[in-house]
N, C-alpha and C. Protein backbone atom coordinates (compact mmCIF):
# COMPACT_ATOMS: atom_id res chain seq x y z
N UNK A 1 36.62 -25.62 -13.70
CA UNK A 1 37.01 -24.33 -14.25
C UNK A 1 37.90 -23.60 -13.23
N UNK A 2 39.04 -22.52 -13.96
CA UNK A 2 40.03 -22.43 -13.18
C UNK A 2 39.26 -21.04 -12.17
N UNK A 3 39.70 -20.52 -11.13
CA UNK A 3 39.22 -19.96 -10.28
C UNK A 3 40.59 -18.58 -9.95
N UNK A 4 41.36 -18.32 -10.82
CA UNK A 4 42.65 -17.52 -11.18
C UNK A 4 42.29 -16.73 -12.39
N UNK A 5 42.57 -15.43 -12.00
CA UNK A 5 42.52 -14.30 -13.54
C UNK A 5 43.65 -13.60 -13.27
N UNK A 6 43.94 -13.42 -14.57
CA UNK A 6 45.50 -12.31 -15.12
C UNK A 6 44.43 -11.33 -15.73
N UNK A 7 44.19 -10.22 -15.25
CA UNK A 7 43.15 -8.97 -15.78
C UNK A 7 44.75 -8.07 -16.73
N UNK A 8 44.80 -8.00 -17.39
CA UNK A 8 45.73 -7.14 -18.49
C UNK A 8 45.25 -5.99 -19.13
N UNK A 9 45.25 -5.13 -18.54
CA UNK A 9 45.31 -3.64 -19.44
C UNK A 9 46.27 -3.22 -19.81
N UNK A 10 45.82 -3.13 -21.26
CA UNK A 10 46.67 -3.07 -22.54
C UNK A 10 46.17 -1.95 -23.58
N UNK A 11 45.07 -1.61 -23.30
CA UNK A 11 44.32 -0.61 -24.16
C UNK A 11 44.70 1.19 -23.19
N UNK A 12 44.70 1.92 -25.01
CA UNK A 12 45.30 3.47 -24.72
C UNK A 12 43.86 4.14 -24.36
N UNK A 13 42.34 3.16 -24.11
CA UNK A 13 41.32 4.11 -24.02
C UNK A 13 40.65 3.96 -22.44
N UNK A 14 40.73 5.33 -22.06
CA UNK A 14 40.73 5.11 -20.69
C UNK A 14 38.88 4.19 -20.08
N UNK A 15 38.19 4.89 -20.73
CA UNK A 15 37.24 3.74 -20.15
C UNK A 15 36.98 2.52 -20.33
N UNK A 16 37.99 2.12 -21.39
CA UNK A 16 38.14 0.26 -21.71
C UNK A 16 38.79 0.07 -19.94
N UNK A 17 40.08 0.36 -20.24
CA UNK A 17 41.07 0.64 -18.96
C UNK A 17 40.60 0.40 -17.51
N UNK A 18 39.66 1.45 -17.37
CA UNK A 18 38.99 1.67 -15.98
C UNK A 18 37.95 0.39 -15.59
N UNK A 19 37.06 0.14 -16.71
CA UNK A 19 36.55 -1.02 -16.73
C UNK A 19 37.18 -2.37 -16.13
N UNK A 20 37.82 -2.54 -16.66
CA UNK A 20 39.06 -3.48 -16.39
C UNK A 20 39.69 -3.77 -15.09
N UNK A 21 39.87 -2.45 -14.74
CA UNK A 21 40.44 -2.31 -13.22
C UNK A 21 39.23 -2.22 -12.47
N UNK A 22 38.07 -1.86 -12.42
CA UNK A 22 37.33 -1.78 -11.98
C UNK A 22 36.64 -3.59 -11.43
N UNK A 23 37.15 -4.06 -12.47
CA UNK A 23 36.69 -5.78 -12.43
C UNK A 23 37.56 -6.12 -11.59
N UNK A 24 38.89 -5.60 -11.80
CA UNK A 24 40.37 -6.38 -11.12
C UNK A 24 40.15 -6.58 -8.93
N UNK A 25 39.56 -4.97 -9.30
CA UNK A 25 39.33 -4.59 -7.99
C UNK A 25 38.34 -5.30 -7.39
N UNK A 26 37.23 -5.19 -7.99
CA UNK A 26 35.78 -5.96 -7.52
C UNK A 26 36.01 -7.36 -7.31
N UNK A 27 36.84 -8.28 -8.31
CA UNK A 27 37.04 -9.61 -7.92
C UNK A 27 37.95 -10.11 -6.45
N UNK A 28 38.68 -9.11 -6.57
CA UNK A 28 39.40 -9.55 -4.84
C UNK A 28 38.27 -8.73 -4.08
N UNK A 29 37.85 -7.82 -3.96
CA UNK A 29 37.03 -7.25 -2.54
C UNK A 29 36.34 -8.25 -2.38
N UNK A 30 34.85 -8.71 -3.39
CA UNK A 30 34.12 -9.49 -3.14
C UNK A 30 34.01 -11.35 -3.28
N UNK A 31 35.90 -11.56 -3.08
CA UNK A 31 36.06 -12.85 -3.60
C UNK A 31 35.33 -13.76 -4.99
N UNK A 32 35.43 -13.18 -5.46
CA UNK A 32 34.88 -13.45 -6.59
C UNK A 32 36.16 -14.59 -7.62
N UNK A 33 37.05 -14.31 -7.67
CA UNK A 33 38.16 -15.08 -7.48
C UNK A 33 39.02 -15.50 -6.43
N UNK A 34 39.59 -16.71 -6.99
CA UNK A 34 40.94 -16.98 -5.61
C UNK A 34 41.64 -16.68 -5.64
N UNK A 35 42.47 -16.35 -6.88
CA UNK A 35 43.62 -15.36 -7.07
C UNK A 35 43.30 -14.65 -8.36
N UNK A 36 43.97 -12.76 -7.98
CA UNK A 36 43.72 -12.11 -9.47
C UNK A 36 45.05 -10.90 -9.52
N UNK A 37 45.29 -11.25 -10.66
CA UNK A 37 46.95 -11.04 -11.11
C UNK A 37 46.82 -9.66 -11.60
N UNK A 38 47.37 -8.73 -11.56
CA UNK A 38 46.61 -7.18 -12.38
C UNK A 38 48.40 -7.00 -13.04
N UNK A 39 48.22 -6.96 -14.58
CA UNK A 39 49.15 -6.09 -15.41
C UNK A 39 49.00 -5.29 -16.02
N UNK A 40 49.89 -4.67 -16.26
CA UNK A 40 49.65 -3.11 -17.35
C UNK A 40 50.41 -3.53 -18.65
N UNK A 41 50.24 -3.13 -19.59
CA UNK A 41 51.05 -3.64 -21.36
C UNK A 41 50.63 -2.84 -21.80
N UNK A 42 51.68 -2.21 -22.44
CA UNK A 42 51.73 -1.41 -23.71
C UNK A 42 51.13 0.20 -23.23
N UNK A 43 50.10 0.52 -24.45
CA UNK A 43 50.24 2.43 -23.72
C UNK A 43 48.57 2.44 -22.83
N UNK A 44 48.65 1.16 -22.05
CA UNK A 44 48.23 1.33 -20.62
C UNK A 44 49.21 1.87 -19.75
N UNK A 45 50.34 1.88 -19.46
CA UNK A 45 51.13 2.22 -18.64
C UNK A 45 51.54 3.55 -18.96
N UNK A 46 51.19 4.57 -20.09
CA UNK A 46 51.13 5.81 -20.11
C UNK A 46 50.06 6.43 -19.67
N UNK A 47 48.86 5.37 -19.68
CA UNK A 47 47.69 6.20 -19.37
C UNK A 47 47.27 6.11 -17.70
N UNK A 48 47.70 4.84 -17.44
CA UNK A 48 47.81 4.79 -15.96
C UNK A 48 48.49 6.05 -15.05
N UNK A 49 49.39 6.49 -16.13
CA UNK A 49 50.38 7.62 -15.41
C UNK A 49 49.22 9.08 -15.59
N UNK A 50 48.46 8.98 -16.44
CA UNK A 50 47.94 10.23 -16.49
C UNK A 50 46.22 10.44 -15.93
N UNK A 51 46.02 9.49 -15.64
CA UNK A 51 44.69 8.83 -15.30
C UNK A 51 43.97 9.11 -13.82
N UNK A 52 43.46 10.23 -13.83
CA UNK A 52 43.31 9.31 -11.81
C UNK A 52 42.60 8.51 -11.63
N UNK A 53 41.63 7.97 -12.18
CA UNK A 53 40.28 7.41 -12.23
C UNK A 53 41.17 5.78 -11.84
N UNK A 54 41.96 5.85 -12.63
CA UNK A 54 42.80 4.41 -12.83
C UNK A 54 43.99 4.73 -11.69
N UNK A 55 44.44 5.38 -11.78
CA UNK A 55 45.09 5.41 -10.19
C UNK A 55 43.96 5.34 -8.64
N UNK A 56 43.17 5.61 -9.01
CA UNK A 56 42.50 5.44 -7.39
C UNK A 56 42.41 3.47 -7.69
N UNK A 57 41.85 3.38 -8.80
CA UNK A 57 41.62 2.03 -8.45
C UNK A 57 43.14 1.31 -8.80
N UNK A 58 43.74 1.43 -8.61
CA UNK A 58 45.08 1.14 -8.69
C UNK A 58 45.24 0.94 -7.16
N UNK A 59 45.27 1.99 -6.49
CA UNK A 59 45.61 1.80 -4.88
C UNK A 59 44.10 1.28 -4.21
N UNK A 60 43.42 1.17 -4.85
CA UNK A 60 42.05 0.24 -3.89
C UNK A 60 42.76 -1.06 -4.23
N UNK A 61 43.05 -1.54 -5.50
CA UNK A 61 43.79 -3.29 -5.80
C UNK A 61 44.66 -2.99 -5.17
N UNK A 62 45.94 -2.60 -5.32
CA UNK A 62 47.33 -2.56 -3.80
C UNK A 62 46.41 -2.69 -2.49
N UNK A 63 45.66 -2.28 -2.16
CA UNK A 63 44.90 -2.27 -0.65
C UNK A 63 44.54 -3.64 -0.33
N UNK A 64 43.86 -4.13 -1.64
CA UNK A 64 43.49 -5.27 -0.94
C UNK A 64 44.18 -6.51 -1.51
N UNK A 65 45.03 -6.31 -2.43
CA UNK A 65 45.69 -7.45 -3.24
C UNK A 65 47.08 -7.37 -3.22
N UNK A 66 48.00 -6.03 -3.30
CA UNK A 66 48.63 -6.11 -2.88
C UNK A 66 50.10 -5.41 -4.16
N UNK A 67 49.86 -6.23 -5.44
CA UNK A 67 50.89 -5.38 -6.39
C UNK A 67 50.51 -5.77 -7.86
N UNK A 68 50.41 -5.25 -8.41
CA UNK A 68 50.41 -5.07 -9.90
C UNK A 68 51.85 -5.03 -10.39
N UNK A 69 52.24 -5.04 -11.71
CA UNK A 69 53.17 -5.35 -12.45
C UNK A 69 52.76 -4.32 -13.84
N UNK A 70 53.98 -4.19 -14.29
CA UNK A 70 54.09 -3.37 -15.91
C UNK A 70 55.31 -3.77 -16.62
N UNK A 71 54.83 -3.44 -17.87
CA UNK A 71 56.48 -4.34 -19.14
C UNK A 71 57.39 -3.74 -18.61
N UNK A 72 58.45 -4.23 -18.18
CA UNK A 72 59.77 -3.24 -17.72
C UNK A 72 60.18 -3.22 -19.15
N UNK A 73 59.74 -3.94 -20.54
CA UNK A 73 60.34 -3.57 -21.62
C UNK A 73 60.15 -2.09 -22.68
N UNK A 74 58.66 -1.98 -22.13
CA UNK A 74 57.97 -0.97 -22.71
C UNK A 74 58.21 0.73 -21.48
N UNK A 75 57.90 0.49 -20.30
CA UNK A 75 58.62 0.87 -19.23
C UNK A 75 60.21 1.32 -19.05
N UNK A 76 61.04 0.55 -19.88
CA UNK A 76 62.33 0.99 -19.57
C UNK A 76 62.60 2.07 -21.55
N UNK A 77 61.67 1.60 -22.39
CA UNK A 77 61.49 1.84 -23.85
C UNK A 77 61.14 3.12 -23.40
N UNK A 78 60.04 3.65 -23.18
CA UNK A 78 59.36 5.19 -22.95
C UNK A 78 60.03 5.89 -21.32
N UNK A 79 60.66 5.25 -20.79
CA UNK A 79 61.90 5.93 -19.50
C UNK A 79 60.48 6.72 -18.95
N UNK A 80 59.85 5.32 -18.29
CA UNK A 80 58.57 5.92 -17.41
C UNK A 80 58.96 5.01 -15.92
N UNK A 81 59.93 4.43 -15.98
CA UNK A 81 60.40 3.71 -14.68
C UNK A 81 59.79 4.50 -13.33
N UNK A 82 60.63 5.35 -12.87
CA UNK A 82 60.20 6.05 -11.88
C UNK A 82 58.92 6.52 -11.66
N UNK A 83 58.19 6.98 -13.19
CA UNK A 83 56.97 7.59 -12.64
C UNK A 83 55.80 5.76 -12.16
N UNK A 84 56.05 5.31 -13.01
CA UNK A 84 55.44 3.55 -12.31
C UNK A 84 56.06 3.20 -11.14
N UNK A 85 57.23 3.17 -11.04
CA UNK A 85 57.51 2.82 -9.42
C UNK A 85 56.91 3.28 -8.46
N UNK A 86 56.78 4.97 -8.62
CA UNK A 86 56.33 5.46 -7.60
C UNK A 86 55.01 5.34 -7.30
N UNK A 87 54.16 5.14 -8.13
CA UNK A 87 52.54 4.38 -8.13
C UNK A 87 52.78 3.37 -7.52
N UNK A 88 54.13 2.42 -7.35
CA UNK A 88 54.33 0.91 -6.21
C UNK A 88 53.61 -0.07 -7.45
N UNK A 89 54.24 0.10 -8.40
CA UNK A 89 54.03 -1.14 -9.53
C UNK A 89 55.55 -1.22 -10.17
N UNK A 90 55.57 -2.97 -9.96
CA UNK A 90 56.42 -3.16 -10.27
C UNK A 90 57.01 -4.14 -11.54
N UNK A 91 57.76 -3.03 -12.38
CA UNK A 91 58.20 -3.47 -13.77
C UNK A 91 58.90 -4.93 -14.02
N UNK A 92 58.16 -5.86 -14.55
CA UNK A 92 58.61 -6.72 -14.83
C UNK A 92 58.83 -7.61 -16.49
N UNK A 93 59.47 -8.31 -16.95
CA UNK A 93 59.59 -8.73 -18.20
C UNK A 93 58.03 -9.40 -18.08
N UNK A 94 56.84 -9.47 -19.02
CA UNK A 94 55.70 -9.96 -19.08
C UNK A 94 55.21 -11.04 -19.90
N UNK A 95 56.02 -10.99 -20.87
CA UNK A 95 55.50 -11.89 -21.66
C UNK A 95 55.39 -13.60 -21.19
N UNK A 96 56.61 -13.87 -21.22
CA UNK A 96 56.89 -14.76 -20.32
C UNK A 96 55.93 -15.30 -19.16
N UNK A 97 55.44 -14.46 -18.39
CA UNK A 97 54.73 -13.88 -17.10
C UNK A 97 53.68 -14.88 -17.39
N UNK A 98 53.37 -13.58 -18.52
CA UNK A 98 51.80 -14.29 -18.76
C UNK A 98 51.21 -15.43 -19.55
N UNK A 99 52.44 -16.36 -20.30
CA UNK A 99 52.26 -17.36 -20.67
C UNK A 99 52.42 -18.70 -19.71
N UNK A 100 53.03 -18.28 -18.53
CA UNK A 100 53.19 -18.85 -17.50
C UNK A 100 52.24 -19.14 -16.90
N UNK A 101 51.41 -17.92 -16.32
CA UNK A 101 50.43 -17.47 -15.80
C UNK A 101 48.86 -18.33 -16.18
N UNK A 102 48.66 -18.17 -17.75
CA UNK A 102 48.08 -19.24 -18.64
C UNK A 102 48.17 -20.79 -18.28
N UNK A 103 49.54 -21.28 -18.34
CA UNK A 103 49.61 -22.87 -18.19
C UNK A 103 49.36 -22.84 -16.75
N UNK A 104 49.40 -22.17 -15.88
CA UNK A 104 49.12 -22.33 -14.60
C UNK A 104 47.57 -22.14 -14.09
N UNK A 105 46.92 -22.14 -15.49
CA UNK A 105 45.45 -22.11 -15.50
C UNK A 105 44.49 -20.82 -14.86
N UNK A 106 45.50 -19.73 -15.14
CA UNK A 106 45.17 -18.10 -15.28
C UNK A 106 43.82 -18.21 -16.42
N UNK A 107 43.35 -17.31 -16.31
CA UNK A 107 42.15 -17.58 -17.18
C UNK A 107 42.48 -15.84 -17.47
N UNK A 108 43.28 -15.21 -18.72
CA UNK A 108 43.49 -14.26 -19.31
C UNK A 108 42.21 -13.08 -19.54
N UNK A 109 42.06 -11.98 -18.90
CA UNK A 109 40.92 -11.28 -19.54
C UNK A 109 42.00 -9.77 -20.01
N UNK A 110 41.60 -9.29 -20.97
CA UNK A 110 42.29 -8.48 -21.71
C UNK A 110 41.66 -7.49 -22.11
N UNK A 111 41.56 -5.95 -21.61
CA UNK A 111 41.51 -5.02 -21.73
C UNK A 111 41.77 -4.00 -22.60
């Protein structure tokens, strides 16, 4: 069994959300995985912007993991670029990403 997670928050409800990140975070502190991938999709990345709960654990995962990612499609769609950059997440095309991510034996958990 693969020992890699893509954690994806994708949901507009913040304690699905926090949950989520809350796992993202816990699996790198306490090695719990070997590698864990953190994205944002869809109107997660509005709520991330309004969230602190999800911003603190946002910069506990940067602390110890290092960068998260968001749709630069949905991102460049709602002209939230800057306010995600400046959180130090960086917009990327995802879909792709994460089908990649998959054959590379990512084990998808979805938020």
């Amino acid at each position: 069994m693969s020992d890699k997670v893509v954690v994806i928050i994708s949901t507009s409800e913040a304690e699905k959300a926090r949950t989520g990140m809350m796992y993202a975070v816990n699996a790198v502190l306490n090695n719990w995985m070997a590698d864990v991938k953190l994205i944002f999709f869809g109107p997660a990345q509005e709520l991330l912007l309004e969230d602190i709960v999800m911003k603190d654990f946002l910069i506990q995962f940067q602390q110890a993991e290092g960068k998260a990612v968001s749709c630069k499609f949905i991102v460049d769609r709602d002209e939230i670029d800057k306010e995600t950059s400046a959180l130090g997440v960086k917009s990327e095309y995802v879909g792709s990403m994460i089908s990649d991510l998959i054959k590379d034996g990512y084990i998808p958990m979805v938020w």
